[in-house]
PDB file of N, CA and C in Angstrom:
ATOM      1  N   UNK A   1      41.596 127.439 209.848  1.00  0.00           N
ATOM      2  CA  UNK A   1      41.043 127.007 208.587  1.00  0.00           C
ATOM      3  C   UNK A   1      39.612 127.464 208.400  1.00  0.00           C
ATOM      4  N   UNK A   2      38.820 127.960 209.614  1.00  0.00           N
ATOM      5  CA  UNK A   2      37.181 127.773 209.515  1.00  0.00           C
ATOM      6  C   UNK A   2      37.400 129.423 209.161  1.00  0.00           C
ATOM      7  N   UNK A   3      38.288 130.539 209.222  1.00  0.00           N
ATOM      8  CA  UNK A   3      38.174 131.694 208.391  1.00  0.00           C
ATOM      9  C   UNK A   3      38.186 131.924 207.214  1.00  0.00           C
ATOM     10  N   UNK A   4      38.926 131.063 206.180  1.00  0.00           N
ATOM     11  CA  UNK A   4      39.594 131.034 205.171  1.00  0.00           C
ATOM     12  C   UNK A   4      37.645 130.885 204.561  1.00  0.00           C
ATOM     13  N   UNK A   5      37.581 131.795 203.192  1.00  0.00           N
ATOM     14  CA  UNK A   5      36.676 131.698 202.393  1.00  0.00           C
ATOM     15  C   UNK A   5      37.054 131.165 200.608  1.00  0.00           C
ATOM     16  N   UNK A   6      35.990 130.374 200.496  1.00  0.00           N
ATOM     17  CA  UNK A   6      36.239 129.688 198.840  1.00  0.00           C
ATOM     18  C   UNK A   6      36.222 130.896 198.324  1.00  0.00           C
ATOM     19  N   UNK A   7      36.416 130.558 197.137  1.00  0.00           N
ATOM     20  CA  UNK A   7      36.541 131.429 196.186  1.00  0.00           C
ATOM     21  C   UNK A   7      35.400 132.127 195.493  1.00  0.00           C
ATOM     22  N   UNK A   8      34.226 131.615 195.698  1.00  0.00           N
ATOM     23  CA  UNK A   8      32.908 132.270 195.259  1.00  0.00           C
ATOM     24  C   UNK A   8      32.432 132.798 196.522  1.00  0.00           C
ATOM     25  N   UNK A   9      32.815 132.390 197.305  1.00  0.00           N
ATOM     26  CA  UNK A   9      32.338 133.305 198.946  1.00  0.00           C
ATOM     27  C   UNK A   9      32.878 134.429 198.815  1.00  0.00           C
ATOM     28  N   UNK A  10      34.124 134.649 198.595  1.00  0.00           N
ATOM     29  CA  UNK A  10      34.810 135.967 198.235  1.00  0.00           C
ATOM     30  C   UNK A  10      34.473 136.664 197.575  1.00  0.00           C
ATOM     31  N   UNK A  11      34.179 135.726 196.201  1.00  0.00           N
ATOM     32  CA  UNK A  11      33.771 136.636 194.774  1.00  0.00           C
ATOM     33  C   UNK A  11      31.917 137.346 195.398  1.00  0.00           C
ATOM     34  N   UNK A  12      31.515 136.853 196.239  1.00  0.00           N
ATOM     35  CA  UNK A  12      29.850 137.186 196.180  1.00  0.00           C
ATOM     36  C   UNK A  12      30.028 138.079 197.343  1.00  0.00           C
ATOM     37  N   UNK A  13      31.274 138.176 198.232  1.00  0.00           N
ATOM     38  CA  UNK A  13      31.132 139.474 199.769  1.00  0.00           C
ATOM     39  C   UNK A  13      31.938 140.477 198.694  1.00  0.00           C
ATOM     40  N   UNK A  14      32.829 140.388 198.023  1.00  0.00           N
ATOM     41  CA  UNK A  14      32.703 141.919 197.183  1.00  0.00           C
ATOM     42  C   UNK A  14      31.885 142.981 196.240  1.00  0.00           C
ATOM     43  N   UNK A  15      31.819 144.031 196.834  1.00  0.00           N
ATOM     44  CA  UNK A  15      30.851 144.782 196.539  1.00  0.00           C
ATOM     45  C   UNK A  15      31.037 145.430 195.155  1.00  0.00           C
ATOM     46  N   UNK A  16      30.659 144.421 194.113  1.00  0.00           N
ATOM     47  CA  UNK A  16      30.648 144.957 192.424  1.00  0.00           C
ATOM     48  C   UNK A  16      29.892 146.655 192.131  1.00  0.00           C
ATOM     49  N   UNK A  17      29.413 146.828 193.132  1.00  0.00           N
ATOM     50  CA  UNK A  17      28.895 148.002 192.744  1.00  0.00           C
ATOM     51  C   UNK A  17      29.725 149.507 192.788  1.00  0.00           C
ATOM     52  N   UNK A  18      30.554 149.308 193.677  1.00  0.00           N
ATOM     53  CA  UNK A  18      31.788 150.215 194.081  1.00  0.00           C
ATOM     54  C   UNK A  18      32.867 150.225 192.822  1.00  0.00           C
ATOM     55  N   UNK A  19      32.852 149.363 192.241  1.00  0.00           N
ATOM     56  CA  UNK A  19      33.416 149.368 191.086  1.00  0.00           C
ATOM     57  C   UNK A  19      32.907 149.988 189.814  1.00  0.00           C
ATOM     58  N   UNK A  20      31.882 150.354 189.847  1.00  0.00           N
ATOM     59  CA  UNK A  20      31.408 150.485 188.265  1.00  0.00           C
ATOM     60  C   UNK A  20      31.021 152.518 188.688  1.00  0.00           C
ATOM     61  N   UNK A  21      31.009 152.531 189.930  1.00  0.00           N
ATOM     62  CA  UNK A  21      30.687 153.776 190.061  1.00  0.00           C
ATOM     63  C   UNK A  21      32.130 154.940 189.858  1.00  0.00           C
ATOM     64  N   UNK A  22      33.380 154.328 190.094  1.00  0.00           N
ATOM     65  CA  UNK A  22      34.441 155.736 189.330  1.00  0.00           C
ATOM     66  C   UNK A  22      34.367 156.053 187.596  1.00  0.00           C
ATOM     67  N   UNK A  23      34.053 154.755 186.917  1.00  0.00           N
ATOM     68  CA  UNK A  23      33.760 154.990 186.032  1.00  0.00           C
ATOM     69  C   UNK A  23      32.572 155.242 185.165  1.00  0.00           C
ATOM     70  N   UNK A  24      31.250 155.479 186.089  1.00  0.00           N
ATOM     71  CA  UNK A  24      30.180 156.316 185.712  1.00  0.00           C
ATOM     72  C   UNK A  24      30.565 157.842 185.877  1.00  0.00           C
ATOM     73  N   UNK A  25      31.339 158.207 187.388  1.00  0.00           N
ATOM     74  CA  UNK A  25      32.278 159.603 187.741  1.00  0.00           C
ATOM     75  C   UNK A  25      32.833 160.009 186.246  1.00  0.00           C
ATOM     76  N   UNK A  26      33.779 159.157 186.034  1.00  0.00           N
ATOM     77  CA  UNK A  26      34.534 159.830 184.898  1.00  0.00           C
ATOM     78  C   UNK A  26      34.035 160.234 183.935  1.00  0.00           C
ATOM     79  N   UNK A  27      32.831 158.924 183.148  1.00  0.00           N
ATOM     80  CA  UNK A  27      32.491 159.457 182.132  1.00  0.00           C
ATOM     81  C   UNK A  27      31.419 160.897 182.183  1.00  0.00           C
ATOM     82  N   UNK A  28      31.281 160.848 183.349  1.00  0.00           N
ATOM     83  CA  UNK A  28      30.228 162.635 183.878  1.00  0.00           C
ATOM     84  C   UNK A  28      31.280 163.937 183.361  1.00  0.00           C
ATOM     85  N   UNK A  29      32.360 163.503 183.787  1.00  0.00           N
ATOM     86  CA  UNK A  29      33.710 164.503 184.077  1.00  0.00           C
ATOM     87  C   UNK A  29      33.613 164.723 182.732  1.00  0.00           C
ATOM     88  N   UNK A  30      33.800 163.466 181.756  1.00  0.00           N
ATOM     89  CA  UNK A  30      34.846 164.067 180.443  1.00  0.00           C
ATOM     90  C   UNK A  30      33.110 164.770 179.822  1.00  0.00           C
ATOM     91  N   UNK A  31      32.103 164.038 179.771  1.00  0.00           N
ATOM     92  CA  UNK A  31      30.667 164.874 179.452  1.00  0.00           C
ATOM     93  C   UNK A  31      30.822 166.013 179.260  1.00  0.00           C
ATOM     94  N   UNK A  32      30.817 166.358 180.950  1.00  0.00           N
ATOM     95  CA  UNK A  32      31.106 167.791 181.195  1.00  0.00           C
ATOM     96  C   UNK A  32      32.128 168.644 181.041  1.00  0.00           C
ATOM     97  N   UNK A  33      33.346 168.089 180.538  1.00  0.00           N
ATOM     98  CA  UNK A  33      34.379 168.823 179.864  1.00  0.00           C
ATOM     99  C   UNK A  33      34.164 168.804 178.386  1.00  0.00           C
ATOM    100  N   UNK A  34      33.492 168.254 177.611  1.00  0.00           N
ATOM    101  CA  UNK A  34      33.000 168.223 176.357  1.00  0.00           C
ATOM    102  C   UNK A  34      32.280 169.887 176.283  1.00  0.00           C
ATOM    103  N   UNK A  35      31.179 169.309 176.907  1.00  0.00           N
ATOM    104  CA  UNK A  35      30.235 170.760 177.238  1.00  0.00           C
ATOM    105  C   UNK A  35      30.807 171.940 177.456  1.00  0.00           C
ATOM    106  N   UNK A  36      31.596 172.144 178.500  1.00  0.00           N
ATOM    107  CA  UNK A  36      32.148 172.889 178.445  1.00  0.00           C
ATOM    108  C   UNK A  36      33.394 173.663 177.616  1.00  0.00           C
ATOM    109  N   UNK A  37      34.216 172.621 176.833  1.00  0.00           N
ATOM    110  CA  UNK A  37      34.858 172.938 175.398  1.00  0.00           C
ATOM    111  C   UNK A  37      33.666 174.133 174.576  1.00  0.00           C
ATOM    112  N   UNK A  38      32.613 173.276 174.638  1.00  0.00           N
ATOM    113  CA  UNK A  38      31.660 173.613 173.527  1.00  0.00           C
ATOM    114  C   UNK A  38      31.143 175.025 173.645  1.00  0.00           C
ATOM    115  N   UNK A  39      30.663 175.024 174.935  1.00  0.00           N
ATOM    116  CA  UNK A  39      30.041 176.655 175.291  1.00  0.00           C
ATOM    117  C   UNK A  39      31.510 177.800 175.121  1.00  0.00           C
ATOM    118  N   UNK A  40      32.579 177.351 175.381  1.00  0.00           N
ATOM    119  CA  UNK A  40      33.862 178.266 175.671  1.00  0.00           C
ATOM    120  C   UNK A  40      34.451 178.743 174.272  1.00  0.00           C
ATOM    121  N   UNK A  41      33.900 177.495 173.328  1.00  0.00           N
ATOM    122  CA  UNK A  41      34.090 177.683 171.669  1.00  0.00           C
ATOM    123  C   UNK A  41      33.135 178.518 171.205  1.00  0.00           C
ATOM    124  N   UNK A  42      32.037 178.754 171.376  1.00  0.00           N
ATOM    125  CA  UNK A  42      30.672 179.087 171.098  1.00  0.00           C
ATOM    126  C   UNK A  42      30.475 180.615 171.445  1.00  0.00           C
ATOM    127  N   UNK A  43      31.211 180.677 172.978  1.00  0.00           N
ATOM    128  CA  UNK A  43      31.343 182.216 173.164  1.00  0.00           C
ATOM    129  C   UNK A  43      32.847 183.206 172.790  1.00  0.00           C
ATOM    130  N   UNK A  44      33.397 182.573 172.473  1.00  0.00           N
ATOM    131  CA  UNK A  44      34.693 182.905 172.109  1.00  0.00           C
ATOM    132  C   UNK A  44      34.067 183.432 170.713  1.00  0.00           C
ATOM    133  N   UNK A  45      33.536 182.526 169.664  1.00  0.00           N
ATOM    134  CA  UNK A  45      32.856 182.818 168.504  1.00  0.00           C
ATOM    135  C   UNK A  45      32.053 184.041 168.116  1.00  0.00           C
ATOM    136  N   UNK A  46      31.041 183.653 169.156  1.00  0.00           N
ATOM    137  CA  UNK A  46      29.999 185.822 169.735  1.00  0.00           C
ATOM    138  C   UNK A  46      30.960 186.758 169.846  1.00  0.00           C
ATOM    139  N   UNK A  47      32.240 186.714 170.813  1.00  0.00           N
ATOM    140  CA  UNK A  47      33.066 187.814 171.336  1.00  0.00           C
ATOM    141  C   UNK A  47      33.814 188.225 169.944  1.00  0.00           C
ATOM    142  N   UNK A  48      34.870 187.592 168.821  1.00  0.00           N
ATOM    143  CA  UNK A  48      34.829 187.588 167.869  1.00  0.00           C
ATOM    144  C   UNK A  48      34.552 188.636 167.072  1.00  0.00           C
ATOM    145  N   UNK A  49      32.864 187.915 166.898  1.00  0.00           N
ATOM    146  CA  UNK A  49      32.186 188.306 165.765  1.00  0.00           C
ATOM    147  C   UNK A  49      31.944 189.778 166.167  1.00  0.00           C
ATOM    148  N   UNK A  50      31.671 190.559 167.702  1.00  0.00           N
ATOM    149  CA  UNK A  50      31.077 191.148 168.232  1.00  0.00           C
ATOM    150  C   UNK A  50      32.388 192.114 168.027  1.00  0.00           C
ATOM    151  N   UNK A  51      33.404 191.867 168.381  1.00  0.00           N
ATOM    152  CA  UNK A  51      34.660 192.881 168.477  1.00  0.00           C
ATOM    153  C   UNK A  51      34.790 193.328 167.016  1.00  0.00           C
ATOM    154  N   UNK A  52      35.118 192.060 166.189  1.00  0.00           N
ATOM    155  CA  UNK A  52      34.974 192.338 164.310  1.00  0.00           C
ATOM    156  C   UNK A  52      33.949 193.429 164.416  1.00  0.00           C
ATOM    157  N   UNK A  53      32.430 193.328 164.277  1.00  0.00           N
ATOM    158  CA  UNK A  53      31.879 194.375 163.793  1.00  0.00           C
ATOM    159  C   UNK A  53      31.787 195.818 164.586  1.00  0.00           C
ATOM    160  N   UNK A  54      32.209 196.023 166.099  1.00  0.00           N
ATOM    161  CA  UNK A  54      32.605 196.939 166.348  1.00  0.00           C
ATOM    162  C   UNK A  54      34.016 197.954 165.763  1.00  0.00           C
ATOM    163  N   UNK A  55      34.632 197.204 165.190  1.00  0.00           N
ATOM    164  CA  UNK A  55      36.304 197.578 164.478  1.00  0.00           C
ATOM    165  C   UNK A  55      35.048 197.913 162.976  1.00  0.00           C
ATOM    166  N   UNK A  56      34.584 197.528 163.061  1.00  0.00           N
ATOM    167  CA  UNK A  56      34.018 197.429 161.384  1.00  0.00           C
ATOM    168  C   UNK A  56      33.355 198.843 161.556  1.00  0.00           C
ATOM    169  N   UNK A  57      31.992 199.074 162.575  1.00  0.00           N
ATOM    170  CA  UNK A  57      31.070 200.555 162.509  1.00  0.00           C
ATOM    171  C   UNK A  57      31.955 201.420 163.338  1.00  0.00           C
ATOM    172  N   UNK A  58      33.325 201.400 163.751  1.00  0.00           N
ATOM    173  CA  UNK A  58      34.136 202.247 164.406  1.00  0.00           C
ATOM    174  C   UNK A  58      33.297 202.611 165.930  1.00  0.00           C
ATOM    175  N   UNK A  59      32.705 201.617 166.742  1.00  0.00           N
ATOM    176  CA  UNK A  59      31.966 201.752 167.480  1.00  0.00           C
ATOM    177  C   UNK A  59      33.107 201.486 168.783  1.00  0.00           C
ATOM    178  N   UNK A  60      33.445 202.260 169.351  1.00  0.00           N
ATOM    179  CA  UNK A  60      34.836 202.332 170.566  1.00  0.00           C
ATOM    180  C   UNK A  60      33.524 201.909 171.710  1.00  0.00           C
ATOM    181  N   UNK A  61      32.933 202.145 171.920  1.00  0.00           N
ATOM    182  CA  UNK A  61      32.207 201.737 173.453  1.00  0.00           C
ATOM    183  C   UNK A  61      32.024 200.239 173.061  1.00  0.00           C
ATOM    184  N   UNK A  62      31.518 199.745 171.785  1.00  0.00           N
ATOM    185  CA  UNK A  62      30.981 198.083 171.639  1.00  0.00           C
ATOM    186  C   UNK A  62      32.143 197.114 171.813  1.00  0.00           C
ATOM    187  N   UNK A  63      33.338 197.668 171.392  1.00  0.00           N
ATOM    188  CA  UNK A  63      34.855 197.196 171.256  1.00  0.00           C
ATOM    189  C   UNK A  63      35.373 197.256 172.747  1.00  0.00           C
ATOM    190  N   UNK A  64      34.962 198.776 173.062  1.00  0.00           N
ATOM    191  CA  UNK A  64      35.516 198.078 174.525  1.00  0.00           C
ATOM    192  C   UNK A  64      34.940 197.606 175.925  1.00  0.00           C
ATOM    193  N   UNK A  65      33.743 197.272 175.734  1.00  0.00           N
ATOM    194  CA  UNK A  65      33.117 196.274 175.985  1.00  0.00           C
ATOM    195  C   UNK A  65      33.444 194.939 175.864  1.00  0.00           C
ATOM    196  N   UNK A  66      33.060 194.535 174.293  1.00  0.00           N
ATOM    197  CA  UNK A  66      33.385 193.023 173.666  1.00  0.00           C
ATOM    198  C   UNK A  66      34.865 192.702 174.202  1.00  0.00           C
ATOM    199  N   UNK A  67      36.013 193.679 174.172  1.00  0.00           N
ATOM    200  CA  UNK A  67      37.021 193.308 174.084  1.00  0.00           C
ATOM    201  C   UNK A  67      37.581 192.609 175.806  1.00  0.00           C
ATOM    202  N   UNK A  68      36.948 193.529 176.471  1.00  0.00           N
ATOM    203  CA  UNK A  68      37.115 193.108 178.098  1.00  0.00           C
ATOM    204  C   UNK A  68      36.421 191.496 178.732  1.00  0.00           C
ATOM    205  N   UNK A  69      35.169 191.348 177.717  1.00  0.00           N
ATOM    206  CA  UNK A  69      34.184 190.199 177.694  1.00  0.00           C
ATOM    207  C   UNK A  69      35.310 189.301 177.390  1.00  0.00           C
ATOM    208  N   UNK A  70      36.483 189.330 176.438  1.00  0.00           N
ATOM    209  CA  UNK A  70      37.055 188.238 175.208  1.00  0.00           C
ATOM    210  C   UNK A  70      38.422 188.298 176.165  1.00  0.00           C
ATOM    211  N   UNK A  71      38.760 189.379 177.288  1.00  0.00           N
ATOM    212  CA  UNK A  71      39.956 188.963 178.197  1.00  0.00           C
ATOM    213  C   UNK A  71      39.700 188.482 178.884  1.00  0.00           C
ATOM    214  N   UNK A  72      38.414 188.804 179.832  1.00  0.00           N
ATOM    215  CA  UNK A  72      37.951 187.467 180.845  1.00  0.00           C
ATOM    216  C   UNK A  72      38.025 185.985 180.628  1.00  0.00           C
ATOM    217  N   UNK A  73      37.096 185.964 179.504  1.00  0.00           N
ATOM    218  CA  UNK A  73      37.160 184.734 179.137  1.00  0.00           C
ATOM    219  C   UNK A  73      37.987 183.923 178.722  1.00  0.00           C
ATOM    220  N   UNK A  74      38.895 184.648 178.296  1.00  0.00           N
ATOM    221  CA  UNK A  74      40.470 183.400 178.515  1.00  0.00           C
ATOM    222  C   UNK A  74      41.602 184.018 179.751  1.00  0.00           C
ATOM    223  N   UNK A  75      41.516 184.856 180.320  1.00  0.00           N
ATOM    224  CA  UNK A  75      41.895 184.773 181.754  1.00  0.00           C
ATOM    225  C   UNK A  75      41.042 183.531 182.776  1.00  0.00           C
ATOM    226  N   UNK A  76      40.260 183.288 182.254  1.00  0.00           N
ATOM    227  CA  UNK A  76      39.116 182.174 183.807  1.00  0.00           C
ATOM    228  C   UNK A  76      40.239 180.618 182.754  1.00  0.00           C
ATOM    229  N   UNK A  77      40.246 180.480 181.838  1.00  0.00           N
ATOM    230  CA  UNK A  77      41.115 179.481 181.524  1.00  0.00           C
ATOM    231  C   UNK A  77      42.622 179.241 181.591  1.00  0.00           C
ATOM    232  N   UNK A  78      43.130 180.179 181.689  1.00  0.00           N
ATOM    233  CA  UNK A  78      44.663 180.384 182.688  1.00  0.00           C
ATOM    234  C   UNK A  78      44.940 179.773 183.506  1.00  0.00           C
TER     235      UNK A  78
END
């Protein structure tokens, strides 16, 4: 019987702090998957615009450049 702990003895030896820290983790994670949406939208947008006006001044070196830039970048998301 002299092991057995009340119920606020229990509630005060668990460590509340271990708890609140997966969900500071997560919300870092989805942050940083936000961010990263954002930059991947942002350069997708440059590559784009960059390939368009190479097709536009008939510029074959800027195109195939831009165009290798715009396969990487959705090959690393594969």
């Amino acid at each position: 019987m002299k092991n057995r702990k009340t119920y606020s003895e229990f509630k005060r030896s668990r460590d509340t702090k271990n708890l609140k820290t997966p969900r500071q983790s997560v919300l870092d994670i989805y942050i940083q998957m936000i961010i990263d949406e954002s930059l991947f939208k942002r350069k997708k947008e440059l590559l784009e615009t960059k390939v368009n006006e190479a097709i536009d001044t008939k510029n074959e070196g800027l195109f195939m450049e831009a165009s290798t830039e715009y396969r990487k970048l959705y090959s690393k998301t594969l």
